[in-house]
C-alpha atoms as a PDB file:
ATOM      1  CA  UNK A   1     -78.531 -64.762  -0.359  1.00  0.00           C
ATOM      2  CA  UNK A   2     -78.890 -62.313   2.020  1.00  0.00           C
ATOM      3  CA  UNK A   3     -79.562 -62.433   6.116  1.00  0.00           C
ATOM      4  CA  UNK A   4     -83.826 -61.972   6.533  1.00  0.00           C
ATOM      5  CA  UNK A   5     -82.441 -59.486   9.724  1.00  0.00           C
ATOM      6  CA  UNK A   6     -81.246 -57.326   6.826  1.00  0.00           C
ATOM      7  CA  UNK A   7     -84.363 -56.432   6.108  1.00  0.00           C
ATOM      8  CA  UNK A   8     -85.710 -56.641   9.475  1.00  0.00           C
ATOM      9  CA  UNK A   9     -87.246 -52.703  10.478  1.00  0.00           C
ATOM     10  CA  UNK A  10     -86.383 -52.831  13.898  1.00  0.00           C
ATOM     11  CA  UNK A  11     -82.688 -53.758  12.971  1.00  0.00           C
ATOM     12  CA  UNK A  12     -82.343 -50.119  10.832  1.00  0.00           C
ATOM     13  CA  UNK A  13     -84.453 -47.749  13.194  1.00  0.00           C
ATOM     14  CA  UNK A  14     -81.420 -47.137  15.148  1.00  0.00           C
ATOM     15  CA  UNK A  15     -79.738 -46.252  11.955  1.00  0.00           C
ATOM     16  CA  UNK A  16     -82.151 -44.540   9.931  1.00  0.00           C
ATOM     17  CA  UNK A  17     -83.021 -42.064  12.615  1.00  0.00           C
ATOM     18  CA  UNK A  18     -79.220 -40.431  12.185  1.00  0.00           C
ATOM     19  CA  UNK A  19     -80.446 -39.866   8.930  1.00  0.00           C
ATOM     20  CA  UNK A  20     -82.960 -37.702  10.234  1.00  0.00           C
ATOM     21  CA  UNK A  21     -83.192 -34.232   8.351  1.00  0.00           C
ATOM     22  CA  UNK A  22     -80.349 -35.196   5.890  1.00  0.00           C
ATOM     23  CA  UNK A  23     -82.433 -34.906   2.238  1.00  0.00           C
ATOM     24  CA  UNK A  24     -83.329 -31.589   3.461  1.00  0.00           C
ATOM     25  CA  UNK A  25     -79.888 -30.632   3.696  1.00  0.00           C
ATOM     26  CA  UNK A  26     -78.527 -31.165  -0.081  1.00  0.00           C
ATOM     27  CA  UNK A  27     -77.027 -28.888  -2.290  1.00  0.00           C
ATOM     28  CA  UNK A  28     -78.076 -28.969  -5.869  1.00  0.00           C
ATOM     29  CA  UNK A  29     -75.669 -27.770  -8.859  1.00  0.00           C
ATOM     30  CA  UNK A  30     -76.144 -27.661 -11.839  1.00  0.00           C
ATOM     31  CA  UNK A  31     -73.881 -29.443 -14.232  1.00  0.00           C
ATOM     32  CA  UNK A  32     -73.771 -27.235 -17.383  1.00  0.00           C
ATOM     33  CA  UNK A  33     -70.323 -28.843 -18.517  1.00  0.00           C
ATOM     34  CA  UNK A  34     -72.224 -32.481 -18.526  1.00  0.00           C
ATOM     35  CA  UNK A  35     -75.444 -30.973 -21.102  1.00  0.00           C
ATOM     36  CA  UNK A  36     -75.947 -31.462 -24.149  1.00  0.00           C
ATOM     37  CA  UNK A  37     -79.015 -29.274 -25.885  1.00  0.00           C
ATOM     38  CA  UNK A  38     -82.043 -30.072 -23.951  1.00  0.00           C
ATOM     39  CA  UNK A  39     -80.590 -32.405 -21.674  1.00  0.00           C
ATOM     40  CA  UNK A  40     -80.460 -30.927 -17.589  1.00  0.00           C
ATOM     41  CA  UNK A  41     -77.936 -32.648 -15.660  1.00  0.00           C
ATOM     42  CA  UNK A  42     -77.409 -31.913 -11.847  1.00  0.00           C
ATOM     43  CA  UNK A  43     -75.213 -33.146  -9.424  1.00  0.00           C
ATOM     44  CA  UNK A  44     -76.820 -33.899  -5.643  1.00  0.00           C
ATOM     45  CA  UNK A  45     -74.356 -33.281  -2.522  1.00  0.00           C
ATOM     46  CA  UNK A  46     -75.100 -34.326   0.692  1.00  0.00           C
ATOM     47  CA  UNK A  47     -73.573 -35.904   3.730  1.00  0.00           C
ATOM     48  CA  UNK A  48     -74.173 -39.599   5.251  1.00  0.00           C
ATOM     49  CA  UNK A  49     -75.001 -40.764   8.759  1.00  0.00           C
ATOM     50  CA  UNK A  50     -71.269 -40.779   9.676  1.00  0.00           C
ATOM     51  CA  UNK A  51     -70.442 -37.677   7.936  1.00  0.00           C
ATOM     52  CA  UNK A  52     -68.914 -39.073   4.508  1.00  0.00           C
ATOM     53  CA  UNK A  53     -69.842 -37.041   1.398  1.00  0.00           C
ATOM     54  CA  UNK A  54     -72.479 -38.870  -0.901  1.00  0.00           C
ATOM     55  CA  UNK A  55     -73.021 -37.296  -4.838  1.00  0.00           C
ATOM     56  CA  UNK A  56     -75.103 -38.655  -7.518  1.00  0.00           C
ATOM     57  CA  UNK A  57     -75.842 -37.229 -10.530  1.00  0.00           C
ATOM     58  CA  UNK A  58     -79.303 -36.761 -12.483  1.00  0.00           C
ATOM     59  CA  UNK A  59     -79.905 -36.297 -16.062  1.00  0.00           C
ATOM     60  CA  UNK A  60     -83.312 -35.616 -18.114  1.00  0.00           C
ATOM     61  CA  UNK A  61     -85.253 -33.938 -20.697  1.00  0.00           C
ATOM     62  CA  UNK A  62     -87.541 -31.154 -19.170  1.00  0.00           C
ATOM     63  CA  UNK A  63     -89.071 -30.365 -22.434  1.00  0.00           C
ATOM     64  CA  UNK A  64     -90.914 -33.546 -21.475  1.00  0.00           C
ATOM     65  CA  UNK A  65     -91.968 -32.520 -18.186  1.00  0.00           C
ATOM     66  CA  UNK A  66     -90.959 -34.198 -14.378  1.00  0.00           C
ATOM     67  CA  UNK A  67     -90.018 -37.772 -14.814  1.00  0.00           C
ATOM     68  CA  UNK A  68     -92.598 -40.236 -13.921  1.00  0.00           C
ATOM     69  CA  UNK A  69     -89.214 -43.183 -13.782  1.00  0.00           C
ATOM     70  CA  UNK A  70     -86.198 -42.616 -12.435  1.00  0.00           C
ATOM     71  CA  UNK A  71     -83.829 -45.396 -13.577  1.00  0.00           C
ATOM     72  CA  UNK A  72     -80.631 -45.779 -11.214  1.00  0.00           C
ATOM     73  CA  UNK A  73     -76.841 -46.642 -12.542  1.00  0.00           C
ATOM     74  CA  UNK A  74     -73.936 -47.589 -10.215  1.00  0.00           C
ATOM     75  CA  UNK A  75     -71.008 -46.736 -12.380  1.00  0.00           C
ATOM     76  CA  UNK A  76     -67.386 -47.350 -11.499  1.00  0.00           C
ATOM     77  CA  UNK A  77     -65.968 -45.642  -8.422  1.00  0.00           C
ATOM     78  CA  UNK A  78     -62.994 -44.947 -10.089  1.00  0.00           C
ATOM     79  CA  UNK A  79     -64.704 -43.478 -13.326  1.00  0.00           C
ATOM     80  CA  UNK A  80     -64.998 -39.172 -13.273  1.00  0.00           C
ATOM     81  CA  UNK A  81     -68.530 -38.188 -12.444  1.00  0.00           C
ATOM     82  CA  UNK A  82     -70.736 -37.228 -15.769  1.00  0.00           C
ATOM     83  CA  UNK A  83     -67.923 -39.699 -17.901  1.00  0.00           C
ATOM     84  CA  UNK A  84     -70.490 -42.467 -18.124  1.00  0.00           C
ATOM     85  CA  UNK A  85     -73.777 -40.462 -18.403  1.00  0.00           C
ATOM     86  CA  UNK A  86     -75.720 -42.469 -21.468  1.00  0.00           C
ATOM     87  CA  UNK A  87     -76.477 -41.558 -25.052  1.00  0.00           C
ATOM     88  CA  UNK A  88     -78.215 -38.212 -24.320  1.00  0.00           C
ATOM     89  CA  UNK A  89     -80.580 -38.599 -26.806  1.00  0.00           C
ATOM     90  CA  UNK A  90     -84.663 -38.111 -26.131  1.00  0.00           C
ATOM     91  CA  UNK A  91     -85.492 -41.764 -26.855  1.00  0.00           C
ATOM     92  CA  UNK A  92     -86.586 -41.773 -22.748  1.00  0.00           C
ATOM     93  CA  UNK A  93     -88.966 -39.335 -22.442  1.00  0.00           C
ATOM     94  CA  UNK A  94     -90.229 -38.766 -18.762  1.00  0.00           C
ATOM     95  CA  UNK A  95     -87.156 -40.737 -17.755  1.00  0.00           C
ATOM     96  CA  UNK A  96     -84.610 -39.684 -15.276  1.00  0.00           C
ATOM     97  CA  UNK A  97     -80.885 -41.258 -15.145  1.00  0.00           C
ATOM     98  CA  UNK A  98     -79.646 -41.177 -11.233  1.00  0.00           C
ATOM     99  CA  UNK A  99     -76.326 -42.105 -11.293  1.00  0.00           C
ATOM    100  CA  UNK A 100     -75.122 -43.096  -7.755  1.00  0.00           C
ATOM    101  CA  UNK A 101     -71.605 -42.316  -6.833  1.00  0.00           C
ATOM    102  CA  UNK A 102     -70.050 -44.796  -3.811  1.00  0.00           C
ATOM    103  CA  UNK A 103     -67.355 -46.129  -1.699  1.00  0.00           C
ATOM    104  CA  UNK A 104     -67.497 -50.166  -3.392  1.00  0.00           C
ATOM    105  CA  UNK A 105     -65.794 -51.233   0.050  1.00  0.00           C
ATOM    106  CA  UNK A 106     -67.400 -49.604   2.398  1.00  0.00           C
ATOM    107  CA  UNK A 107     -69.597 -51.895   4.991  1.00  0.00           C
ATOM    108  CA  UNK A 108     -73.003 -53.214   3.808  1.00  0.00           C
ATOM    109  CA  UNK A 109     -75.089 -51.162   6.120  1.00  0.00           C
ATOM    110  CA  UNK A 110     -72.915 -47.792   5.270  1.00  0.00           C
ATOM    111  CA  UNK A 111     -73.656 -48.652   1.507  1.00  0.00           C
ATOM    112  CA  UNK A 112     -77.176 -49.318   2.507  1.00  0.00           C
ATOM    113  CA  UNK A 113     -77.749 -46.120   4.468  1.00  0.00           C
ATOM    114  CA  UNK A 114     -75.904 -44.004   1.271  1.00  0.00           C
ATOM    115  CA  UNK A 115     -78.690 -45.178  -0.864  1.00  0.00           C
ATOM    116  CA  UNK A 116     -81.385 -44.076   1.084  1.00  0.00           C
ATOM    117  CA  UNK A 117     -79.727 -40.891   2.199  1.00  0.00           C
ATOM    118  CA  UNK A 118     -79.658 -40.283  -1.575  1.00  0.00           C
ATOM    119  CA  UNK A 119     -82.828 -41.316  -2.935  1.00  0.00           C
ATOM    120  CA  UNK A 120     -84.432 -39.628  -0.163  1.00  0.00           C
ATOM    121  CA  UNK A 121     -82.562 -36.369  -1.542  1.00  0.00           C
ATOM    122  CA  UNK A 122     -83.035 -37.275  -5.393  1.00  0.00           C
ATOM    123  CA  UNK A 123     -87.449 -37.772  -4.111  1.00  0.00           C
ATOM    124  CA  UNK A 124     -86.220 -34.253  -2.530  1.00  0.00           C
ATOM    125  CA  UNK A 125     -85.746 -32.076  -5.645  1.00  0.00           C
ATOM    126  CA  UNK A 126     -88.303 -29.567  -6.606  1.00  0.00           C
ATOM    127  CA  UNK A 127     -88.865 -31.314 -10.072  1.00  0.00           C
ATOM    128  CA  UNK A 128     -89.726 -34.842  -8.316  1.00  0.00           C
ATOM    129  CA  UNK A 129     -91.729 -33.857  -5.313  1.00  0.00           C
ATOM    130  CA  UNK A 130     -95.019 -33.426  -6.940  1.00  0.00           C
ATOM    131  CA  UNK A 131     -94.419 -36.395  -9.890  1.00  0.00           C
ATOM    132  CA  UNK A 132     -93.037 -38.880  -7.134  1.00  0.00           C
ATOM    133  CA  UNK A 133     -90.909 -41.120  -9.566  1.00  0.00           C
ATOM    134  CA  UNK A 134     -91.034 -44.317  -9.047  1.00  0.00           C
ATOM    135  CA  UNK A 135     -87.548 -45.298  -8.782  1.00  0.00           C
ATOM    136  CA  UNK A 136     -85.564 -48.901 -10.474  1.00  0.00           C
ATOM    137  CA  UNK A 137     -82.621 -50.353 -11.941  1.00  0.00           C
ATOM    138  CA  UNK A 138     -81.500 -49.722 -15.061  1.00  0.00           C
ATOM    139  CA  UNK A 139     -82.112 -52.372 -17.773  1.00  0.00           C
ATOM    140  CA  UNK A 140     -79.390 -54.837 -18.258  1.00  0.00           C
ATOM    141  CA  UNK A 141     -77.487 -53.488 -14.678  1.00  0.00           C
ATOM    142  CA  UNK A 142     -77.192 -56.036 -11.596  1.00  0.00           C
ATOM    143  CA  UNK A 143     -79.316 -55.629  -8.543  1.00  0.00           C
ATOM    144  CA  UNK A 144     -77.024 -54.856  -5.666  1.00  0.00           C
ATOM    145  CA  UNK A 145     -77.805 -55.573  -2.194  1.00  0.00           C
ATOM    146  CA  UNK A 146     -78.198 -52.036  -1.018  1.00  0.00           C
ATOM    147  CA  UNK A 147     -80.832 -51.610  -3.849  1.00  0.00           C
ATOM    148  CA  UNK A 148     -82.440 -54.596  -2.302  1.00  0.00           C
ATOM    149  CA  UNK A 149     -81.965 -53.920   0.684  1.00  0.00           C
ATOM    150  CA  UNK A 150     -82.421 -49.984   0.935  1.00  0.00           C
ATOM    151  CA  UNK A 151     -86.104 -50.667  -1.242  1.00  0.00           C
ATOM    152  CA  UNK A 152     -87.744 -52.462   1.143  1.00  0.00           C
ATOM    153  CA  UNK A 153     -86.454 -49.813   3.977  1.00  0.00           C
ATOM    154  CA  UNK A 154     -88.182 -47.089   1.319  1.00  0.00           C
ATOM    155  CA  UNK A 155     -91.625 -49.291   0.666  1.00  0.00           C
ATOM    156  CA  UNK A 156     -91.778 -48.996   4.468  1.00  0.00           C
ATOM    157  CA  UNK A 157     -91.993 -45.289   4.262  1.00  0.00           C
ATOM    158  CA  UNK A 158     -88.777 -44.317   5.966  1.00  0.00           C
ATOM    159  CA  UNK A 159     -88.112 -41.646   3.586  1.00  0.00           C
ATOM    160  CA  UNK A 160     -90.393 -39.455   4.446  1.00  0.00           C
ATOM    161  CA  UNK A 161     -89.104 -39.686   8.013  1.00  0.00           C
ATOM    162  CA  UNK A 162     -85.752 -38.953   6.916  1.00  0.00           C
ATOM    163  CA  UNK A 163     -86.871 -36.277   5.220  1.00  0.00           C
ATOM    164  CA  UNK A 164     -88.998 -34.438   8.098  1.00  0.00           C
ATOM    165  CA  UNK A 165     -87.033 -32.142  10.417  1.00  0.00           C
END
C-alpha cells in the first residue's frame, strides 16, 4: 500500500515544475535495425528533472493509422533496448507498444517523475498529438507504483504543463 501524500498534488508541484519544457525537448530516432516490414519502431531521448537520461522505445503499425492505445512494458534494465519488443505481428491494430527503459533502484519519486517526463514526450510525438492515446499496462504485466502513482499526476492534467514552455 502506498502513502495517500503520494498522490497528494501539492506534494509533486515542487517537482513537476523542473519538468517544465522537458517533452518539448526530445529527440526522436528512428530504429530501422528494430523493424520488421510494416512495423515503425522509434526510440524517445530525453533528460529527467535531475539531468539523468530517460529512453523508451515505441513500436506500431502505421498502415493502420495513429494509435488510439498505447500499451506500456517495463522490461528488464539489464535487457538491450529493442531485445524484448513483442511478436511484431499486426494482430494489434491501432496499438502502440511503449517500452519504458529505467534505473529499478532509483528513489520512488525519481522513478515517478521518469514516467511522466516520458509519457509526456511519448503524448509529444507528431503521430499521437492529434489521436491522444489513451495510455495502460500491458495485459498480464504488474502495475508498478510509478504507473500508479505518475497516472493520477497525468489525470490531473500536469502534462500539458510540462509540456508548455
Amino acid at each position: 500500500m502506498l502513502y495517500p501524500l503520494l498522490f497528494d498534488p501539492a506534494y509533486w508541484q515542487g517537482r513537476l515544475a523542473q519538468l517544465h519544457g522537458r517533452a518539448n525537448k526530445m529527440l526522436i530516432v528512428p530504429r530501422h535495425d528494430l523493424e520488421v516490414p510494416g512495423l515503425q519502431v522509434v526510440e524517445l531521448l530525453l533528460r529527467s528533472h535531475d539531468g539523468l537520461r530517460l529512453r523508451g522505445l515505441i513500436s506500431w503499425w502505421p498502415i493502420a493509422g495513429a494509435p488510439k492505445r498505447v500499451l506500456l512494458h517495463w522490461p528488464c534494465a539489464q535487457e538491450t533496448p529493442g531485445s524484448h519488443l513483442r511478436d511484431p505481428s499486426p494482430k494489434n491494430w491501432g496499438v502502440a507498444d511503449l517500452y519504458l527503459y529505467g534505473d529499478p533502484d532509483r528513489r520512488l519519486e525519481d522513478r515517478v517523475l521518469d514516467f511522466v517526463c516520458l509519457i509526456c514526450g511519448a503524448r509529444n510525438m507528431p503521430e499521437a498529438r492529434e489521436a491522444r492515446p489513451r495510455m495502460e499496462i500491458a495485459p498480464g504485466e504488474a502495475e508498478p507504483d510509478e504507473y500508479r502513482i505518475g497516472r493520477a499526476l497525468l489525470e490531473m492534467g500536469w502534462c500539458a504543463k510540462i509540456e508548455s514552455e
